[in-house]
C-alpha atoms as a PDB file:
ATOM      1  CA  UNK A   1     -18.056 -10.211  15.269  1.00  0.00           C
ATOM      2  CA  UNK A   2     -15.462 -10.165  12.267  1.00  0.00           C
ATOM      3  CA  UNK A   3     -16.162  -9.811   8.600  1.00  0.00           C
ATOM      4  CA  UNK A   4     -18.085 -12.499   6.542  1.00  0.00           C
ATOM      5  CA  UNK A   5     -15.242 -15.003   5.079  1.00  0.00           C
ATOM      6  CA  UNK A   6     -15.837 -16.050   1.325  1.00  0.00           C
ATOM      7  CA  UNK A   7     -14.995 -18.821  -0.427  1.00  0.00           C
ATOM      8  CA  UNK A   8     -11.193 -18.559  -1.714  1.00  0.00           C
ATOM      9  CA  UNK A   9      -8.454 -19.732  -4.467  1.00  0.00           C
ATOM     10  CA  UNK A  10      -5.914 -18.899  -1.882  1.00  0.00           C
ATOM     11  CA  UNK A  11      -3.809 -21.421  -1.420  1.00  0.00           C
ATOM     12  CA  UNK A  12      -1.247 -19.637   0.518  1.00  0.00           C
ATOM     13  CA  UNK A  13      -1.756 -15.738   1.916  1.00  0.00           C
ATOM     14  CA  UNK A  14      -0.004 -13.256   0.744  1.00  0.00           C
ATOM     15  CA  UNK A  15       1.792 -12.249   4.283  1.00  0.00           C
ATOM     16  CA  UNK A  16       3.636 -15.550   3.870  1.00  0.00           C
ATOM     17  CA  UNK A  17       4.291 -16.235   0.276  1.00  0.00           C
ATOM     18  CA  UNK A  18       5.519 -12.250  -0.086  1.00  0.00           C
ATOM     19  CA  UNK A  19       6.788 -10.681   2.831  1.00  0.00           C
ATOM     20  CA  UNK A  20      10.652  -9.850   2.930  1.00  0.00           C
ATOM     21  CA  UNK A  21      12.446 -12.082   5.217  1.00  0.00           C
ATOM     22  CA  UNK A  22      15.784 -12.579   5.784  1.00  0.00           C
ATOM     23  CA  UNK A  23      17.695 -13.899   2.498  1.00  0.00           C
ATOM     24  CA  UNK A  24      15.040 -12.664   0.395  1.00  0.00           C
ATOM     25  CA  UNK A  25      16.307 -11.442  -3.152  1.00  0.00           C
ATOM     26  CA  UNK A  26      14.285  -9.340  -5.297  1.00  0.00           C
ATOM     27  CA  UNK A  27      16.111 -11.238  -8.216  1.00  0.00           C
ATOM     28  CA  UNK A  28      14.371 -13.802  -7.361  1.00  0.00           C
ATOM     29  CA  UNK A  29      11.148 -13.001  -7.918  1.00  0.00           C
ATOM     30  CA  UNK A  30       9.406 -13.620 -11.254  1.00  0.00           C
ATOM     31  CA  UNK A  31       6.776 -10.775 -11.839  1.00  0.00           C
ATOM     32  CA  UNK A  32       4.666 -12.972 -13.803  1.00  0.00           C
ATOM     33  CA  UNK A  33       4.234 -14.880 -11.231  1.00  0.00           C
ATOM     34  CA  UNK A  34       0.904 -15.526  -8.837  1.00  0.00           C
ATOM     35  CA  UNK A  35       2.350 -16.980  -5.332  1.00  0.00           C
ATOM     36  CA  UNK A  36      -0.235 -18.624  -3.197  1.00  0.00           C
ATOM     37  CA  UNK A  37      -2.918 -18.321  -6.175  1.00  0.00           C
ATOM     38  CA  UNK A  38      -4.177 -21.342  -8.253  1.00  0.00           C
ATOM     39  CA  UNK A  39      -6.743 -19.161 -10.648  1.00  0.00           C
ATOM     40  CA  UNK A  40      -6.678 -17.739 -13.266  1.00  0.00           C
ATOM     41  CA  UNK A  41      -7.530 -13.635 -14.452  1.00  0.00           C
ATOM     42  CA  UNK A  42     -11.262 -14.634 -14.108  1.00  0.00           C
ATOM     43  CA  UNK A  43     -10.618 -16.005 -11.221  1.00  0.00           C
ATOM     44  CA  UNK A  44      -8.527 -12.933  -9.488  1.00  0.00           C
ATOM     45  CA  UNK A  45     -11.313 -10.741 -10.666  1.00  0.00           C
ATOM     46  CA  UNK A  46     -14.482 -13.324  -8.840  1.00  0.00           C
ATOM     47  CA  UNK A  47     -11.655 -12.907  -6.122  1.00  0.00           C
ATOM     48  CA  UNK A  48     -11.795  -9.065  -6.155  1.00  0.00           C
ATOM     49  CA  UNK A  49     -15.245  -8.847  -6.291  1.00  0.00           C
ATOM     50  CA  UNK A  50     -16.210 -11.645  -3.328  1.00  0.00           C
ATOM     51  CA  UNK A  51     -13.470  -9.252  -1.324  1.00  0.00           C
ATOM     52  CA  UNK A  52     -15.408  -6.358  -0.949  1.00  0.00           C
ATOM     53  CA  UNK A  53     -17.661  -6.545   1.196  1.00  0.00           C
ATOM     54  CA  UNK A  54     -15.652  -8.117   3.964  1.00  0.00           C
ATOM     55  CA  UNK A  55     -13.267  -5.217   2.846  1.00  0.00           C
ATOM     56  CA  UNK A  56     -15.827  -2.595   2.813  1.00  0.00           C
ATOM     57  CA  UNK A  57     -17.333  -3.211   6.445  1.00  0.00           C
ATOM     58  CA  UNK A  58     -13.887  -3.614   8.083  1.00  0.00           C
ATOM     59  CA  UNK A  59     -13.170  -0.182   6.969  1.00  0.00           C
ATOM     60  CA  UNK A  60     -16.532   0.916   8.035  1.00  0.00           C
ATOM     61  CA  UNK A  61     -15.936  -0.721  11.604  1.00  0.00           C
ATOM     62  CA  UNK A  62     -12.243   0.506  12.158  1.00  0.00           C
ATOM     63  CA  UNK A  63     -13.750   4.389  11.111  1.00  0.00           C
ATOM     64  CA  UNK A  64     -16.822   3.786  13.596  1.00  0.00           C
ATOM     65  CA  UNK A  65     -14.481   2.764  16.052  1.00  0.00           C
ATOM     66  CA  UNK A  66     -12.246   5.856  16.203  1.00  0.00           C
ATOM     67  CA  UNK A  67     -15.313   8.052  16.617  1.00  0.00           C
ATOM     68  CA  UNK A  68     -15.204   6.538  20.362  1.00  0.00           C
ATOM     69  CA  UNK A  69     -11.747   7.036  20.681  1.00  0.00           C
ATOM     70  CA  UNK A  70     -10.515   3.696  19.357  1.00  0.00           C
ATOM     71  CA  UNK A  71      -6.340   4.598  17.795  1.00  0.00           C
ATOM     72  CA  UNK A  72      -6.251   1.868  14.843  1.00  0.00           C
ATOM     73  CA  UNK A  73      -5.561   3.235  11.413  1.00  0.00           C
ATOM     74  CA  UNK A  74      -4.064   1.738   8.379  1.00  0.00           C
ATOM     75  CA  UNK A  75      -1.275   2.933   5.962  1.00  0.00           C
ATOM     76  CA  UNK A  76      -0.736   1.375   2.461  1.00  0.00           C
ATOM     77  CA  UNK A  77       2.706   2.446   1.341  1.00  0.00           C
ATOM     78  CA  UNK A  78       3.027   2.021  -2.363  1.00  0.00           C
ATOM     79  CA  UNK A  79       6.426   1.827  -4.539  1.00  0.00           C
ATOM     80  CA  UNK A  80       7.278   0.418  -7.972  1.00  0.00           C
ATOM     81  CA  UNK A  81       8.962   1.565 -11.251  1.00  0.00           C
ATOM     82  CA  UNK A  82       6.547   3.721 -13.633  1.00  0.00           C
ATOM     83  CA  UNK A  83       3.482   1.956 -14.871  1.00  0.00           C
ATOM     84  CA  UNK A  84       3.676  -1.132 -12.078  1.00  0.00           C
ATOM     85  CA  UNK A  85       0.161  -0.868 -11.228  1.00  0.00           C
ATOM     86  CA  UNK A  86      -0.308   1.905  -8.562  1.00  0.00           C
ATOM     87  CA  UNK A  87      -3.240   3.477  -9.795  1.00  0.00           C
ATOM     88  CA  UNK A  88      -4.847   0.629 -10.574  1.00  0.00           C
ATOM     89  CA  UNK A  89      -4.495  -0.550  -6.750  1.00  0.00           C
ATOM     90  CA  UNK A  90      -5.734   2.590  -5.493  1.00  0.00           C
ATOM     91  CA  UNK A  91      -8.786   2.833  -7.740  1.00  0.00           C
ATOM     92  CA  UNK A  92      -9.532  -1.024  -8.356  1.00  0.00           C
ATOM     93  CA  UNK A  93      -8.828  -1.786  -4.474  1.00  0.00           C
ATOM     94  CA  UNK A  94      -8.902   1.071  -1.801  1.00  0.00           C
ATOM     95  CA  UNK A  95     -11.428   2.444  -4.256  1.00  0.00           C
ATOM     96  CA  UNK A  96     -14.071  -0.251  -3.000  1.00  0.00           C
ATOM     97  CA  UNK A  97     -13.998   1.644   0.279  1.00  0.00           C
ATOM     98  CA  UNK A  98     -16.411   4.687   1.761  1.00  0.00           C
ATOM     99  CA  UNK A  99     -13.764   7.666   0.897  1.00  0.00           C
ATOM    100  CA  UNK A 100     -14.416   9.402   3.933  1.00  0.00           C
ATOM    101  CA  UNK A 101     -12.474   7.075   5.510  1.00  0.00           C
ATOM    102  CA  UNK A 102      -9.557   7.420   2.943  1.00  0.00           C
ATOM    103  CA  UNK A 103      -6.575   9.414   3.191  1.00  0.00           C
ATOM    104  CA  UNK A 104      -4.522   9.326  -0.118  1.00  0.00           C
ATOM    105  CA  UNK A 105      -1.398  11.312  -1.144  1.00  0.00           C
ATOM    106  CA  UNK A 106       0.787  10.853  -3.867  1.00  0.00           C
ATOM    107  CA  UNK A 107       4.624  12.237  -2.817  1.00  0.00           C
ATOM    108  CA  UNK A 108       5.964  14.100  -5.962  1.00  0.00           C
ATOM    109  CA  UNK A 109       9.511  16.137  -6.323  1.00  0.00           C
ATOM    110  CA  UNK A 110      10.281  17.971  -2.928  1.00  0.00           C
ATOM    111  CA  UNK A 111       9.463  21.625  -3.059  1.00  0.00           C
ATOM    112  CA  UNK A 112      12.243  24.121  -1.979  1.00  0.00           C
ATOM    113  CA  UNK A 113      10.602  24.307   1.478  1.00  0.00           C
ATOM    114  CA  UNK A 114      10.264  20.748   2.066  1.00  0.00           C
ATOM    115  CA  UNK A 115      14.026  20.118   1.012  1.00  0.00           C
ATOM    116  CA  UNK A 116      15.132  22.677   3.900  1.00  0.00           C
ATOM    117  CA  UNK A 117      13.487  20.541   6.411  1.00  0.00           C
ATOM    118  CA  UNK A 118      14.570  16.550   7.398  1.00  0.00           C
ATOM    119  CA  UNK A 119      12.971  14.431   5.115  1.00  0.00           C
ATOM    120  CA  UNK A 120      10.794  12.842   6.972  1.00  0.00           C
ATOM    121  CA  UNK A 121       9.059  16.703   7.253  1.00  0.00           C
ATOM    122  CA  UNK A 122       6.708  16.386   4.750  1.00  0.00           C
ATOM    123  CA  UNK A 123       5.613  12.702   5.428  1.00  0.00           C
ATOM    124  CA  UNK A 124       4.103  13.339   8.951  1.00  0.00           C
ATOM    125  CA  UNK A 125       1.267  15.646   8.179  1.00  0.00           C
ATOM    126  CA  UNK A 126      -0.046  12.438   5.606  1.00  0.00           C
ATOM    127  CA  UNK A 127      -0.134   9.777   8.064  1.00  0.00           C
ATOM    128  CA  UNK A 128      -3.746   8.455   8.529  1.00  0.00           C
ATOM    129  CA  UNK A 129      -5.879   9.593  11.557  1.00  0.00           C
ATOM    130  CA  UNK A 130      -7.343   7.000  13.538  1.00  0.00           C
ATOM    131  CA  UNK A 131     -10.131   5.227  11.537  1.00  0.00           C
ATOM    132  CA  UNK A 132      -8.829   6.035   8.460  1.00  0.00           C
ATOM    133  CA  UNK A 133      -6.765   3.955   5.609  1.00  0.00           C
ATOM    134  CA  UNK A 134      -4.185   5.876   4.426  1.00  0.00           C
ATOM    135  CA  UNK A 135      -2.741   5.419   1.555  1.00  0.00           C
ATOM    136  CA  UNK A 136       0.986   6.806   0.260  1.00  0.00           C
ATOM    137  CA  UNK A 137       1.194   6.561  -3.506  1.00  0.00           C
ATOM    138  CA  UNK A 138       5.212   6.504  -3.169  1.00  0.00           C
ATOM    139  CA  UNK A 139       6.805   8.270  -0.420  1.00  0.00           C
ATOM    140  CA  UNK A 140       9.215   8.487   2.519  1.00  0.00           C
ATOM    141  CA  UNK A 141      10.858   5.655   0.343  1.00  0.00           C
ATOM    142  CA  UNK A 142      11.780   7.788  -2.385  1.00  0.00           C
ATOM    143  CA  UNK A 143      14.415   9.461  -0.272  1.00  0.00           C
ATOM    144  CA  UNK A 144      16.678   6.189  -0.627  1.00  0.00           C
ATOM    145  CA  UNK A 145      15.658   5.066  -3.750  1.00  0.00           C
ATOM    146  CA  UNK A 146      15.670   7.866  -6.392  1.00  0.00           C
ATOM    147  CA  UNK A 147      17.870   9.706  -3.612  1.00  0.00           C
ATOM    148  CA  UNK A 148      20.198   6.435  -3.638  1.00  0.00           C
ATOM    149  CA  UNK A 149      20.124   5.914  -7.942  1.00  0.00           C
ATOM    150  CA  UNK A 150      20.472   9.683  -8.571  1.00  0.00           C
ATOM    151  CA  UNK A 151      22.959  10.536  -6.051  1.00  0.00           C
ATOM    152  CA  UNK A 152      20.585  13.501  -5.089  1.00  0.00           C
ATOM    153  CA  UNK A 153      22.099  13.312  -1.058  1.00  0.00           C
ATOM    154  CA  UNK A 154      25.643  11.954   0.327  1.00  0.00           C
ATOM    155  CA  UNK A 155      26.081   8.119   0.930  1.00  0.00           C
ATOM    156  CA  UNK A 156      26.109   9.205   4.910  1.00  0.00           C
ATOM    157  CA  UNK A 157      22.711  10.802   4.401  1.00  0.00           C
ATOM    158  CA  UNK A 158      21.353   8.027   2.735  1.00  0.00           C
ATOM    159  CA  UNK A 159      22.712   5.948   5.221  1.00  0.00           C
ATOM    160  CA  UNK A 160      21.576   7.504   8.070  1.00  0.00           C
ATOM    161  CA  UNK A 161      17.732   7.166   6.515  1.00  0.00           C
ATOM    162  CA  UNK A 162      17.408   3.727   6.791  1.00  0.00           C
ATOM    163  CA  UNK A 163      17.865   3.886  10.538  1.00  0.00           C
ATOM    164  CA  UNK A 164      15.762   7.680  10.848  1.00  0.00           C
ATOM    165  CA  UNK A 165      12.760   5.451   8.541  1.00  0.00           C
ATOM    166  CA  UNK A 166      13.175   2.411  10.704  1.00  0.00           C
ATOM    167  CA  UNK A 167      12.576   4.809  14.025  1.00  0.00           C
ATOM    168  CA  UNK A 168       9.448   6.698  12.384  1.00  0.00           C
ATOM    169  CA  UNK A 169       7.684   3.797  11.633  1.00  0.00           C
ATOM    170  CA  UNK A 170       8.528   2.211  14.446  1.00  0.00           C
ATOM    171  CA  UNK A 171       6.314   5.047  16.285  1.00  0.00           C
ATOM    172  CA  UNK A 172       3.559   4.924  14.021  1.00  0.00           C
ATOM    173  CA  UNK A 173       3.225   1.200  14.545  1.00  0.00           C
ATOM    174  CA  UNK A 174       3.210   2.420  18.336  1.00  0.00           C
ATOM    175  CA  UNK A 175       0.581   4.979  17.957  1.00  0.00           C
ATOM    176  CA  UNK A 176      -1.907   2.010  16.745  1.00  0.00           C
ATOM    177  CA  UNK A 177      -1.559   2.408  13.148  1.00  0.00           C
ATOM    178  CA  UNK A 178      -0.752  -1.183  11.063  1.00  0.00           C
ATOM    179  CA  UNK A 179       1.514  -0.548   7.979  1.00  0.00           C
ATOM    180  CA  UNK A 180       1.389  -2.291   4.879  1.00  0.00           C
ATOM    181  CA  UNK A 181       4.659  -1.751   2.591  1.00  0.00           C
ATOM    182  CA  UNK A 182       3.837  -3.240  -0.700  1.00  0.00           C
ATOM    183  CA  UNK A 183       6.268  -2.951  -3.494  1.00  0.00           C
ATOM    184  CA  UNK A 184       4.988  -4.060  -7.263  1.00  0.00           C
ATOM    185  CA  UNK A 185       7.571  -5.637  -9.261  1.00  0.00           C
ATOM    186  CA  UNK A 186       7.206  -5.413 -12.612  1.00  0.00           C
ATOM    187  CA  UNK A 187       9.488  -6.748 -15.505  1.00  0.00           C
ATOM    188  CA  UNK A 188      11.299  -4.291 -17.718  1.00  0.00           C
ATOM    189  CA  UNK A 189      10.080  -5.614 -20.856  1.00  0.00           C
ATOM    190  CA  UNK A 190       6.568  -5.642 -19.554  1.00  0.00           C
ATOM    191  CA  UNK A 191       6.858  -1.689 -18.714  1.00  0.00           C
ATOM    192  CA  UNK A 192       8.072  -1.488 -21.742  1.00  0.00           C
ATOM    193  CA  UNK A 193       5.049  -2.285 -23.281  1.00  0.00           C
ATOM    194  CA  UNK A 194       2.604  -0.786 -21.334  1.00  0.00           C
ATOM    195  CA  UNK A 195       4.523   2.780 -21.908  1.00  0.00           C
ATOM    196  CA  UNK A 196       4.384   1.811 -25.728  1.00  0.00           C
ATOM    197  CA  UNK A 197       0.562   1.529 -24.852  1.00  0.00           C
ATOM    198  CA  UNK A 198       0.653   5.057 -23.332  1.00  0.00           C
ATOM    199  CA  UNK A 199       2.231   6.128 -26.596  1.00  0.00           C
ATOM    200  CA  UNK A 200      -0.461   4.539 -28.958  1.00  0.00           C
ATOM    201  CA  UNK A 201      -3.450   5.625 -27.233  1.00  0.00           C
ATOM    202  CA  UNK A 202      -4.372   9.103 -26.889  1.00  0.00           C
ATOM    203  CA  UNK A 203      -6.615   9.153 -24.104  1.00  0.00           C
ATOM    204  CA  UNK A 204      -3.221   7.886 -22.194  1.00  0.00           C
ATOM    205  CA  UNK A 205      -0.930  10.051 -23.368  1.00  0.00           C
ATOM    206  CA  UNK A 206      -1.559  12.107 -20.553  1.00  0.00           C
ATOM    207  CA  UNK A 207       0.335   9.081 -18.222  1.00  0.00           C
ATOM    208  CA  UNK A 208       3.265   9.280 -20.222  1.00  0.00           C
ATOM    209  CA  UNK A 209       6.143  10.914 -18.753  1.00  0.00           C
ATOM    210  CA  UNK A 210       8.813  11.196 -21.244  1.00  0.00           C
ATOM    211  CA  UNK A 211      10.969  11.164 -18.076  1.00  0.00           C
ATOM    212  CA  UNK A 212       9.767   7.266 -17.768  1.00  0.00           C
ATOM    213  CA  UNK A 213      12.441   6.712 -20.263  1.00  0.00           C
ATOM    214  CA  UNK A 214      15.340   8.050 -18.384  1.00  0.00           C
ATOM    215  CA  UNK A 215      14.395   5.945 -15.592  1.00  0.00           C
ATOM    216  CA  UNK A 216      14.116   2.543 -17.352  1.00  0.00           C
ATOM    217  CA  UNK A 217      18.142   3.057 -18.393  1.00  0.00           C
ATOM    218  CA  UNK A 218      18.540   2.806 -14.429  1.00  0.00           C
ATOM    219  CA  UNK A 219      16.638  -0.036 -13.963  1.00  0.00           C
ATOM    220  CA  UNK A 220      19.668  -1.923 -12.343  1.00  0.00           C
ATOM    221  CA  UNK A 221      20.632   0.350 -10.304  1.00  0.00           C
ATOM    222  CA  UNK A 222      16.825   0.860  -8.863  1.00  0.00           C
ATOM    223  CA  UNK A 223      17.005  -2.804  -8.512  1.00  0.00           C
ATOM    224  CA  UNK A 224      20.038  -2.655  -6.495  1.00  0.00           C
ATOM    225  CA  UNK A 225      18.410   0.640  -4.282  1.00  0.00           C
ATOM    226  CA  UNK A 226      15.256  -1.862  -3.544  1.00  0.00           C
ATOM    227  CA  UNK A 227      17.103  -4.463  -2.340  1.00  0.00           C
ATOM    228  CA  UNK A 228      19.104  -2.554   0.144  1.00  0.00           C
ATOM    229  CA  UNK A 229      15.680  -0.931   1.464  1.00  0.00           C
ATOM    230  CA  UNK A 230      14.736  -4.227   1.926  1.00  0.00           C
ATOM    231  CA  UNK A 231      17.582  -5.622   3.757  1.00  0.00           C
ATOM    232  CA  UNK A 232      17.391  -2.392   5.530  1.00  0.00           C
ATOM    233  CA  UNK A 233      14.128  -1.510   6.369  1.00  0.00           C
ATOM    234  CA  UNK A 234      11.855  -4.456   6.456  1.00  0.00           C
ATOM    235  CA  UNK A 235      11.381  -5.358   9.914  1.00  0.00           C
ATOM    236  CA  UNK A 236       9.155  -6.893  12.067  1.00  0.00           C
ATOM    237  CA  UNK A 237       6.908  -3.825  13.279  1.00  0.00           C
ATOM    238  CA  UNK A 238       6.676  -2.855   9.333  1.00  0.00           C
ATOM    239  CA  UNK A 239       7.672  -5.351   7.122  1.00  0.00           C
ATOM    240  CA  UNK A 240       8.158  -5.208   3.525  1.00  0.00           C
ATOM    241  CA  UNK A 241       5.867  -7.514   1.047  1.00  0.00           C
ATOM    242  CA  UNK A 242       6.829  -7.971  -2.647  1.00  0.00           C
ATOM    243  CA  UNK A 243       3.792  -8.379  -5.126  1.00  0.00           C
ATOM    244  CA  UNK A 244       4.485  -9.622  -9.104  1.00  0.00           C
ATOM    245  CA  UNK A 245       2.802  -7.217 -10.877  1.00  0.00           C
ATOM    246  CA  UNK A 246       3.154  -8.000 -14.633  1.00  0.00           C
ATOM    247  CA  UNK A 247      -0.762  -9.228 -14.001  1.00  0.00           C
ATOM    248  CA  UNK A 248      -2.345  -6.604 -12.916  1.00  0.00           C
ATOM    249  CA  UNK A 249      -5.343  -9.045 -11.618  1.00  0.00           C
ATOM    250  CA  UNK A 250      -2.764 -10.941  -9.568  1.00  0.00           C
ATOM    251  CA  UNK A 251      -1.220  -7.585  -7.914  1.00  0.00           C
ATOM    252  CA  UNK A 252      -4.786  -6.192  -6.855  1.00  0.00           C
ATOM    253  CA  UNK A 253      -5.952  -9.434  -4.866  1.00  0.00           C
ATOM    254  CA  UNK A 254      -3.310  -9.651  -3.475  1.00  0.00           C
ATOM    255  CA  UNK A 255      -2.979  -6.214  -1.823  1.00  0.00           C
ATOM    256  CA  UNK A 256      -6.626  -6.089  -0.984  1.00  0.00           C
ATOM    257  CA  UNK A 257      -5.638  -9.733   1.112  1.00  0.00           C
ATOM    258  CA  UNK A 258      -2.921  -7.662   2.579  1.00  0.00           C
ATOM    259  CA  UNK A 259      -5.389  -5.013   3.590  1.00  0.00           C
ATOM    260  CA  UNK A 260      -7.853  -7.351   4.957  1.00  0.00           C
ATOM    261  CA  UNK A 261      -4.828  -9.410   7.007  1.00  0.00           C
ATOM    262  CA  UNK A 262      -4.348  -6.196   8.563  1.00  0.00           C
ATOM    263  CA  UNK A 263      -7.797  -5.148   9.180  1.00  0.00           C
ATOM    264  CA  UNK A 264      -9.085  -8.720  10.959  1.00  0.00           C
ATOM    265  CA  UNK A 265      -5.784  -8.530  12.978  1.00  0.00           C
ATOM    266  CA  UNK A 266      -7.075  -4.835  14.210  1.00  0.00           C
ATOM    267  CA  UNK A 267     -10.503  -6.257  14.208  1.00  0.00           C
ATOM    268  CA  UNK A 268     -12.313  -2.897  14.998  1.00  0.00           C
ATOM    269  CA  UNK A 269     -15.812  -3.728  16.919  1.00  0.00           C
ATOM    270  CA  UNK A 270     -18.506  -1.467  16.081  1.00  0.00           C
ATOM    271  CA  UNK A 271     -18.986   1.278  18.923  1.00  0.00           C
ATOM    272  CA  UNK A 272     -21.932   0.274  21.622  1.00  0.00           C
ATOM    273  CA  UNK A 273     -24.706   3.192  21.631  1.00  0.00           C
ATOM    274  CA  UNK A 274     -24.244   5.419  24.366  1.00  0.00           C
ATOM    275  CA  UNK A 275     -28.149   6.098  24.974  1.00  0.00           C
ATOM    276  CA  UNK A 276     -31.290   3.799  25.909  1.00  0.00           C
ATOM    277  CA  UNK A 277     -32.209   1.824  22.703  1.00  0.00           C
ATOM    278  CA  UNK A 278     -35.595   0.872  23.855  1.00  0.00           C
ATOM    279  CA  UNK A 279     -36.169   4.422  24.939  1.00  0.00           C
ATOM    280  CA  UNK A 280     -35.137   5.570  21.708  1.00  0.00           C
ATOM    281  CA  UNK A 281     -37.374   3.347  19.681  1.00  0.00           C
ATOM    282  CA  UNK A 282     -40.589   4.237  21.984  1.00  0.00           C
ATOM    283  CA  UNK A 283     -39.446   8.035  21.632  1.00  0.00           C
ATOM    284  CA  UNK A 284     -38.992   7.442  17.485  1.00  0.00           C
ATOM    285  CA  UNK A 285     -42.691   5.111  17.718  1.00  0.00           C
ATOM    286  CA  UNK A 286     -44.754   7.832  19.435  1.00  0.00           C
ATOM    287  CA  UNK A 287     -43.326  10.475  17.171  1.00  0.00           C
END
C-alpha cells in the first residue's frame, strides 16, 4: 500500500523538468523560474502542506522497514552559493519528518586530520543507515568546487575526484541507498539582496559571513566548477537535479517531490508482526 496521492499543480515532475542530462547548461537556467509548476507562492505553500503527510508516512515506512532488516535509505545532497535556500529546505522540508529517522550533517572546512586522509574520509561515517534520510548540507562536492575555484588541490587531484566520487556513489546506490543531488541556483543579484537582508536585521546577523563577500567576486568561476561537476558526475545511478531557487516556495516543493519520487520508487512496506495478533489482543483483553 503506497502513500495517499493529493491533488497537485504539477504539471511536469521535477525528475524530468530538472535533472542534468546530457547538453544541459547551468546558463541556461533562469532561477526565477518554476519548471513543471503553474501556481503561484500560495499555491507552492497549499503544495507543501498537502505533501506531508504522504511525506511523513513514507519516511515512517522506509524506518519501520529497516528494523526487519530491509537496506533502503535516502541521502539528500545539498549545494548552492551562500544564502540559496539550504536551511530553509532542511527545516521547511526534511523538517516535516519524525527526526529519529534523520541523519543531518553540514560539511564545514576540513580539519588537519581529515585533510591527511583521502577526501572521501570524512564523508563515509555520514552516510544514512538503513531507514534513515540523510541529509548532507554541502559535502563530498566541495572538494571540486571550492577545491576547483580556490585552487586548494592540483588539477590532477581534482581530476581524479570526479571519477573517485562517481565510484563512491556508485556503491552507495549498491548498498540500497537512493541519492538525491539537488543543487539551488540562485541569481547573483538575488543573493545580493538577501545578504543585504542579513545586514539590516539583527536577529540575522548571525548568518552573515563576511566571507560571503569574497565568494560572490568568484561567482563565475563557481559557475564554471558546477558545470563541470555536472558534466562529470551526474550519472544515471546518482544523477544531478537543478532547482531555481530565487523563490524560495518554488525550491522547497520541489525537493520535497524529489524526496517523495524517491521514496514511492523504494516503496518501503510496513514490517508484518512477528507474533499471533489474535493472541495478542485476547492476552491485552483479559489483562
Amino acid at each position: 500500500m503506497t502513500a495517499s496521492k493529493h491533488a497537485s499543480t504539477w504539471t511536469a515532475p521535477p525528475r524530468d523538468t530538472l535533472r542534468v542530462g546530457e547538453g544541459f547548461s547551468l546558463a541556461d537556467v533562469d532561477p526565477s523560474s518554476t519548471p513543471g509548476f503553474d501556481g503561484d507562492k500560495q499555491q507552492g505553500r497549499v503544495e507543501l502542506d498537502a505533501g506531508v503527510p504522504a511525506l511523513s508516512e513514507l519516511q515512517e515506512r522506509l524506518f519501520a522497514a529497516s528494523t526487519q532488516g530491509a537496506p533502503e535509505a535516502v541521502l539528500l545532497v545539498l549545494q548552492a552559493m551562500d544564502t540559496a535556500g539550504k536551511g530553509g529546505i532542511v527545516k521547511h522540508v526534511v523538517g516535516s519528518v519524525d527526526p529519529q529517522g534523520v541523519h543531518h550533517h553540514a560539511f564545514k572546512k576540513p580539519t588537519e586530520e581529515e585533510r591527511s586522509h583521502d577526501f572521501l574520509w570524512r564523508v563515509e561515517p555520514h552516510l544514512p543507515k538503513p531507514g534513515q534520510i540523510g541529509v548532507f548540507d554541502r559535502s563530498h562536492y566541495e572538494d571540486v568546487l571550492i577545491g576547483r575555484v580556490r585552487q586548494l588541490a592540483e588539477p590532477d587531484e581534482i581530476e581524479r575526484r570526479y571519477g573517485a566520487i562517481n565510484d563512491f556513489e556508485a556503491g552507495i546506490v549498491a548498498s540500497g541507498t537512493r541519492i538525491v543531488k539537488v543543487m539551488l541556483q540562485i541569481s547573483a543579484d538575488e543573493q545580493k539582496e538577501r545578504l543585504a537582508d542579513r545586514l539590516a536585521r539583527p536577529d540575522k546577523h548571525w548568518k552573515y559571513n563576511p566571507g560571503d563577500v569574497d565568494e560572490r567576486e568568484l561567482w563565475p568561476a563557481y559557475q564554471d566548477a558546477y558545470q563541470v561537476a555536472f558534466e562529470r558526475t551526474s550519472t544515471e545511478a546518482a544523477p544531478w537535479f537543478v532547482v531555481p531557487a530565487d523563490r524560495k516556495w518554488y525550491a522547497r516543493i520541489a525537493v520535497q517531490r524529489l524526496l517523495l519520487d524517491a521514496l514511492e520508487e523504494i516503496d518501503p512496506q510496513w514490517p508484518a508482526a512477528d507474533y499471533d495478533i489474535a493472541v495478542e489482543q485476547a492476552r491485552l483483553a483479559a489483562s
